[in-house]
C-alpha atoms as a PDB file:
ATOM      1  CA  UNK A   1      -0.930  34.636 -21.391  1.00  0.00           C
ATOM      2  CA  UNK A   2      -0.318  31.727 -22.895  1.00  0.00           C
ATOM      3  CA  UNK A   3       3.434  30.718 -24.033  1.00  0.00           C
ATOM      4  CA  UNK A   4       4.723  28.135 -25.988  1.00  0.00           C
ATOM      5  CA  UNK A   5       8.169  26.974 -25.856  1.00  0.00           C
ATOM      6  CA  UNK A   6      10.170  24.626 -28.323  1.00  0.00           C
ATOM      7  CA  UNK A   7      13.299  23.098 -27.055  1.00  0.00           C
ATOM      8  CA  UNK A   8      15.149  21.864 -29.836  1.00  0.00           C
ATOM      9  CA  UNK A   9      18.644  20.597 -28.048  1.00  0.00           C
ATOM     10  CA  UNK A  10      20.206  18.689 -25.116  1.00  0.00           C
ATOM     11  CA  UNK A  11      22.734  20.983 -24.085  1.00  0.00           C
ATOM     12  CA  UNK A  12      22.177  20.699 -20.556  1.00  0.00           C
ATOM     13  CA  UNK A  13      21.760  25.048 -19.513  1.00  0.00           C
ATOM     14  CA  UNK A  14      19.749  25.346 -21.925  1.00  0.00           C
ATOM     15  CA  UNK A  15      17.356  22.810 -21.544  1.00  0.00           C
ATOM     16  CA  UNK A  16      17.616  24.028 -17.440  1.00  0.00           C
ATOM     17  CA  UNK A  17      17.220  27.772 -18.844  1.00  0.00           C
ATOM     18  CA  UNK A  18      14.121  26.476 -20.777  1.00  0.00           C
ATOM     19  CA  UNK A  19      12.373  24.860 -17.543  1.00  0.00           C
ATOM     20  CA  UNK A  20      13.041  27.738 -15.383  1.00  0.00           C
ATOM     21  CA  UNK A  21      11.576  30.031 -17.748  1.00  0.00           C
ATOM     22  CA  UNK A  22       8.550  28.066 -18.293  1.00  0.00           C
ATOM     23  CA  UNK A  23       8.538  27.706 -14.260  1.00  0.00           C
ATOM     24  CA  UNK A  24       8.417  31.413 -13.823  1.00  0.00           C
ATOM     25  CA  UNK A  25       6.004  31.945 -15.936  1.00  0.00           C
ATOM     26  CA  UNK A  26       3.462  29.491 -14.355  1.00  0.00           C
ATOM     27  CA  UNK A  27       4.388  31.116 -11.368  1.00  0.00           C
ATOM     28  CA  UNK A  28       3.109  34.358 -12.560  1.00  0.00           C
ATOM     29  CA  UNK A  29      -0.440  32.232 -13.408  1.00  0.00           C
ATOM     30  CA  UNK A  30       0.836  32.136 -17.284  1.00  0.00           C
ATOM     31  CA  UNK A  31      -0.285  28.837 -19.595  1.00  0.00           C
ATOM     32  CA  UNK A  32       2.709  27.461 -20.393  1.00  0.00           C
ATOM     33  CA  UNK A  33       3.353  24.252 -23.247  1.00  0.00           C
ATOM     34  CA  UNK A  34       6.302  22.393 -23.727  1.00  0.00           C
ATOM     35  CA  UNK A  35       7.389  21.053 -27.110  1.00  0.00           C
ATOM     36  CA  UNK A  36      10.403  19.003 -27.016  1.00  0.00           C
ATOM     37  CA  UNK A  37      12.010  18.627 -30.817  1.00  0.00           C
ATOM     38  CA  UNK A  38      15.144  16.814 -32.597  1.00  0.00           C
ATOM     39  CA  UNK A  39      17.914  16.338 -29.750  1.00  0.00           C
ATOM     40  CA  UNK A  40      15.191  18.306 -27.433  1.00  0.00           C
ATOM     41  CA  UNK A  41      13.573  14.698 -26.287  1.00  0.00           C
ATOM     42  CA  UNK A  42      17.037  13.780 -24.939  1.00  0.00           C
ATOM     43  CA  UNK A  43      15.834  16.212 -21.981  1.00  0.00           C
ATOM     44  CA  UNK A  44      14.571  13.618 -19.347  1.00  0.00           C
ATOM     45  CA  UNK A  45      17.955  11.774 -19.748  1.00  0.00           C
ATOM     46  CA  UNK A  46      20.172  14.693 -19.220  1.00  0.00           C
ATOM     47  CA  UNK A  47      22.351  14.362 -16.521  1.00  0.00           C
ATOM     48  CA  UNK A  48      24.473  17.401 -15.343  1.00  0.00           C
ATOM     49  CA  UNK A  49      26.347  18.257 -11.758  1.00  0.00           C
ATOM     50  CA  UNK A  50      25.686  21.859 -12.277  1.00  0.00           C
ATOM     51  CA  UNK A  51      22.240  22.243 -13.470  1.00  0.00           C
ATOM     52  CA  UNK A  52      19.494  20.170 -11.981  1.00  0.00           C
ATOM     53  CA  UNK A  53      16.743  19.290 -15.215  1.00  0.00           C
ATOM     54  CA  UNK A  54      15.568  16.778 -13.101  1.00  0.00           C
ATOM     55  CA  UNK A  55      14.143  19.102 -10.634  1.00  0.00           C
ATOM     56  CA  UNK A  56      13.360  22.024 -12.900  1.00  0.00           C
ATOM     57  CA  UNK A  57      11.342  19.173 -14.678  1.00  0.00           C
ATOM     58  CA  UNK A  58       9.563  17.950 -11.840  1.00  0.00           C
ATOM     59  CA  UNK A  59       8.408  21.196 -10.903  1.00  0.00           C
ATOM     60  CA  UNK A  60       7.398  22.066 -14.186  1.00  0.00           C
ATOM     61  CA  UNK A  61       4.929  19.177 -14.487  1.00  0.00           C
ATOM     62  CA  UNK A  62       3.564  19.751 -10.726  1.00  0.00           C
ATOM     63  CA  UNK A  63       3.082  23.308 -11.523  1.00  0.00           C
ATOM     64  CA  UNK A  64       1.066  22.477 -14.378  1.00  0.00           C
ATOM     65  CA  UNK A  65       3.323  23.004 -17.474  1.00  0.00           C
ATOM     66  CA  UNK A  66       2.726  20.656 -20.249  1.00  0.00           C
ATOM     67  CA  UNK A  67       4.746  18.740 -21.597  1.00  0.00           C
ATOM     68  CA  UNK A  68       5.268  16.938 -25.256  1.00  0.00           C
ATOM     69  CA  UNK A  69       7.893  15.358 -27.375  1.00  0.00           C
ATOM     70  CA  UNK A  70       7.937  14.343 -30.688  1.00  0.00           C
ATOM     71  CA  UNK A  71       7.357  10.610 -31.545  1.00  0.00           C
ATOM     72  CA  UNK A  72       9.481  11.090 -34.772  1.00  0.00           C
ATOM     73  CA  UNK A  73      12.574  12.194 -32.921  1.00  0.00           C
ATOM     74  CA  UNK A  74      12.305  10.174 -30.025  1.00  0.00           C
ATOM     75  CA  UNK A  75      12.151   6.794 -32.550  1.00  0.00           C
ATOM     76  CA  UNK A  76      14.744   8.288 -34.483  1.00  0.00           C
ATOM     77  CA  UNK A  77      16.850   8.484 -31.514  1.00  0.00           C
ATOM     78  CA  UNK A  78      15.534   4.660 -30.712  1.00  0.00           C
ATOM     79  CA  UNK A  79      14.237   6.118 -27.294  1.00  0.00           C
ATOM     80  CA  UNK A  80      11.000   5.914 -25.426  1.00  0.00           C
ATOM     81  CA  UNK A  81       8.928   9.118 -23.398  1.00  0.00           C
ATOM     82  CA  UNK A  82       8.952   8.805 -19.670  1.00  0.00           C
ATOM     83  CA  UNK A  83       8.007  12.086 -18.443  1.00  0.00           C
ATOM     84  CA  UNK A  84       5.898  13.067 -20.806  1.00  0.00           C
ATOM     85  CA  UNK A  85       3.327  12.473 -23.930  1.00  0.00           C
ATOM     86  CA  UNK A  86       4.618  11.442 -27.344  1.00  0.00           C
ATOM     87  CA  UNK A  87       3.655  14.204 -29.646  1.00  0.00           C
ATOM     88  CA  UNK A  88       2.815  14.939 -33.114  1.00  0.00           C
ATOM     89  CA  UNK A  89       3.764  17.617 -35.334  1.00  0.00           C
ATOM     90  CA  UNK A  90       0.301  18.346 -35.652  1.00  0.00           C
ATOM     91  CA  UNK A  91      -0.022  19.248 -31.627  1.00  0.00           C
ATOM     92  CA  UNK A  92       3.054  21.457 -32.438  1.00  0.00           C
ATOM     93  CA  UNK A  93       1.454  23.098 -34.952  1.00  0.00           C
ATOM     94  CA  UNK A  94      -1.888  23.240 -32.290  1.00  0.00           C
ATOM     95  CA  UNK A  95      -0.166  24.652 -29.251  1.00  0.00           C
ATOM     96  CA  UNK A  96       1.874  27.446 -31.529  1.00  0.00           C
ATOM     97  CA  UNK A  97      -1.627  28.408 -32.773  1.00  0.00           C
ATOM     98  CA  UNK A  98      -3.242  28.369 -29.282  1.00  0.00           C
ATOM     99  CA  UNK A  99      -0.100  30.557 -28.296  1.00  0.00           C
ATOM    100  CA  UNK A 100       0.182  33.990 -27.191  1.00  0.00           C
ATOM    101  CA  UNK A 101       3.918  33.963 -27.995  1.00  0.00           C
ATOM    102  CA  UNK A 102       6.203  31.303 -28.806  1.00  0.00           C
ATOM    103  CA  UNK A 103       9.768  30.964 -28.099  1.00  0.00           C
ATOM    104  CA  UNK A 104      12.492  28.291 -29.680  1.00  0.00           C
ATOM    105  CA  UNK A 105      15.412  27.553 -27.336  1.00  0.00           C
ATOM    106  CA  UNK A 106      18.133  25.503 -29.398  1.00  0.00           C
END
């Protein structure tokens, strides 16, 4: 299967809930796509003492999620990508095509 998830926030369990989610689901040899939109591309700057996005993130990418956020939001929010790709709302629109199921955290 192939899922598609847009994160949409920076509240720091959910963006951890998001990760771990799409971390099962590689685990279970699922596709999985990241989309990170509005406060969503905060994500890589998130830092919380009870859940670890750092981590969850790092595994994500070495398991072979993918990863996106949106150029728009990230200038909006005068911030650059680190982690991953600057996106387009046209590759949202492309992975929630190419999706088996999509799911919007925020």
């Amino acid at each position: 299967m192939k899922l598609g998830i847009v994160l949409n926030t920076n509240a720091p369990e959910t963006a951890w809930n998001a990760l771990r989610l799409g971390n099962e689901a590689l685990s279970k040899g699922n596709e999985v796509s990241m989309f990170l939109l509005g406060s969503g591309v905060e994500m890589e700057n998130i830092k919380d003492e009870d859940f670890d996005i750092r981590g969850v993130l790092s595994k994500f990418s070495q398991s072979g999620g993918t990863l996106g956020a949106c150029g728009t939001c990230l200038s909006l929010r005068h911030q650059e990508a680190k982690v991953c790709p600057i996106s387009t709302m046209s590759e949202l629109v492309e992975m929630i095509t190419e999706s088996d199921r999509v799911i919007t955290l925020g």
